[in-house]
C-alpha atoms as a PDB file:
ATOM      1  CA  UNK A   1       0.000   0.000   0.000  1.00  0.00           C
ATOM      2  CA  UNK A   2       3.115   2.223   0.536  1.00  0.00           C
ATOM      3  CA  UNK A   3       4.635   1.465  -2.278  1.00  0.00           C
ATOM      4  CA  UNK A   4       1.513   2.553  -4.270  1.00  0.00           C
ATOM      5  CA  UNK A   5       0.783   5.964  -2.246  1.00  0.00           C
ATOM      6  CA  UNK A   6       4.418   6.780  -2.924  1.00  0.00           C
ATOM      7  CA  UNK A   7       4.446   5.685  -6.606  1.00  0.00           C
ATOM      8  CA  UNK A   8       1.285   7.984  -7.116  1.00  0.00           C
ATOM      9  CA  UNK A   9       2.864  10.679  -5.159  1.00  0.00           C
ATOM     10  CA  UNK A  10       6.126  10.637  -7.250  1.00  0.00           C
ATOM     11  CA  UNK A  11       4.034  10.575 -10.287  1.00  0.00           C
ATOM     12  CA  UNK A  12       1.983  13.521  -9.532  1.00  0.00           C
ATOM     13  CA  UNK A  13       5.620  15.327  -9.741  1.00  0.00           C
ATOM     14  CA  UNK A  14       6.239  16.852 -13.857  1.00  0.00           C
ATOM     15  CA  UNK A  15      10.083  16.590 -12.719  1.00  0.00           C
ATOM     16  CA  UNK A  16      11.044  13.581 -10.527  1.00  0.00           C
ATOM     17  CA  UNK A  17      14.651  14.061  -8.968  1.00  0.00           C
ATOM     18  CA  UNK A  18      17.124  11.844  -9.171  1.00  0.00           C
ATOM     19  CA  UNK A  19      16.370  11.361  -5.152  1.00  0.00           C
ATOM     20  CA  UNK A  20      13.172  10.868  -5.886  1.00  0.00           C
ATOM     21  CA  UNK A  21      13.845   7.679  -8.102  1.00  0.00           C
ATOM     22  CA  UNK A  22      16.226   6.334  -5.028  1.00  0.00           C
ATOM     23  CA  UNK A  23      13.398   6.740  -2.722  1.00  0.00           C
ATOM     24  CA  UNK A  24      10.663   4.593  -4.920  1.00  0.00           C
ATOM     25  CA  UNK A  25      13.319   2.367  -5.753  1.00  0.00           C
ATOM     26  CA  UNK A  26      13.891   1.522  -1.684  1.00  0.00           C
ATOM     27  CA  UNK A  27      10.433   1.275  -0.647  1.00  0.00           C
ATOM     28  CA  UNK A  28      10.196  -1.454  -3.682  1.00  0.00           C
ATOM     29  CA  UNK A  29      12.475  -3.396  -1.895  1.00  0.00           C
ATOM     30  CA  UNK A  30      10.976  -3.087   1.090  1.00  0.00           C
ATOM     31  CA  UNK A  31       7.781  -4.193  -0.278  1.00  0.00           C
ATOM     32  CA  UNK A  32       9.243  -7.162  -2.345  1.00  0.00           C
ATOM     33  CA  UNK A  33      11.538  -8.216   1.237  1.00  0.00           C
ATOM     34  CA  UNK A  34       8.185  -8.189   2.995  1.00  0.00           C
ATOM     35  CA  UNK A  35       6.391 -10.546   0.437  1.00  0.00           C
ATOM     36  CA  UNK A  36       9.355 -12.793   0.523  1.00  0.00           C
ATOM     37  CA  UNK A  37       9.407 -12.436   4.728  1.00  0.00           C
ATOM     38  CA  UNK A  38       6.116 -12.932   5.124  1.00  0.00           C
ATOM     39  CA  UNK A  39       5.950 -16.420   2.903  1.00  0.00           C
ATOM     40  CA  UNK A  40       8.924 -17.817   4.835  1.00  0.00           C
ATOM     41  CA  UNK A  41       6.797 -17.279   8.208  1.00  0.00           C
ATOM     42  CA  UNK A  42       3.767 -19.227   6.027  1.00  0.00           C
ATOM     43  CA  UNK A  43       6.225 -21.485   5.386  1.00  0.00           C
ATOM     44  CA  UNK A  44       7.374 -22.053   8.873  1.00  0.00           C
ATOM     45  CA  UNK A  45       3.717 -22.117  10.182  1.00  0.00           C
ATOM     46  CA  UNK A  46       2.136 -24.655   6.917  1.00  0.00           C
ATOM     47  CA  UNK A  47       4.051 -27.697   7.486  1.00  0.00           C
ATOM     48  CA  UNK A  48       6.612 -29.066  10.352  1.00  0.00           C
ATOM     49  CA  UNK A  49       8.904 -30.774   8.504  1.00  0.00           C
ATOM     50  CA  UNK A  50      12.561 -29.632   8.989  1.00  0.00           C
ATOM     51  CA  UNK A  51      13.505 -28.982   5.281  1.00  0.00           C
ATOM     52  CA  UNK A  52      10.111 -26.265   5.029  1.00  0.00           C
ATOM     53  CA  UNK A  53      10.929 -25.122   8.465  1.00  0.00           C
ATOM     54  CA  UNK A  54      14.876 -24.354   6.927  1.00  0.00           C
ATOM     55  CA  UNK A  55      13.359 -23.023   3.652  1.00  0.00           C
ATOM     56  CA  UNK A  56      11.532 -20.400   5.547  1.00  0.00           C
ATOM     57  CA  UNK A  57      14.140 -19.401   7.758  1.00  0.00           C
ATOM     58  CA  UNK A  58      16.221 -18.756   4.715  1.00  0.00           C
ATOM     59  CA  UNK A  59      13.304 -17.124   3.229  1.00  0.00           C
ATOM     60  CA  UNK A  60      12.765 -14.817   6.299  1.00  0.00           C
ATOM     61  CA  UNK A  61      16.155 -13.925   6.062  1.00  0.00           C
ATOM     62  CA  UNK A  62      16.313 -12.885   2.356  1.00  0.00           C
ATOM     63  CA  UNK A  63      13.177 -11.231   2.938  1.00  0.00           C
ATOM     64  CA  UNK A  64      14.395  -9.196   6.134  1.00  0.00           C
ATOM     65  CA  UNK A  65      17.809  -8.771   4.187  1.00  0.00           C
ATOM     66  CA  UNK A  66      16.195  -6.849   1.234  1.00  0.00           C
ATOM     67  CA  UNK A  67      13.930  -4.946   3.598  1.00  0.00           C
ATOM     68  CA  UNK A  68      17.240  -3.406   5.026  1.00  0.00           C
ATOM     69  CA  UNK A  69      18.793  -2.714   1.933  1.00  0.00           C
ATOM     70  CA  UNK A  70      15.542  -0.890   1.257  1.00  0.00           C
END
């Protein structure tokens, strides 16, 4: 929902800055490293088995590594 607000915002702009693009650009990775965090804690939660609980640690780590790069 961020992502979009901003995006619109941005648009409404005749000029975007260069720090404008930076600023979209981050809060798309935060959006796509909360998709990607958020199905590794599915993940963990769907099934008990060790190699799904592994895959969505790794996944929740991706995910939460992106959001910081964001």
């Amino acid at each position: 929902m961020e992502l979009i607000g901003t995006a619109n915002l941005f648009s409404l702009n005749e000029r975007p800055t260069p720090g404008d693009k930076q600023v979209v650009s981050g809060i798309v990775l935060q959006t796509i490293g909360q998709i990607i965090h958020t199905t590794g804690i599915f993940q963990q939660l769907g099934e008990p088995s060790d190699e799904v609980m592994l895959q969505g640690q790794k996944n929740e780590i991706a995910g939460t590594s992106l959001k910081t790069a964001g």
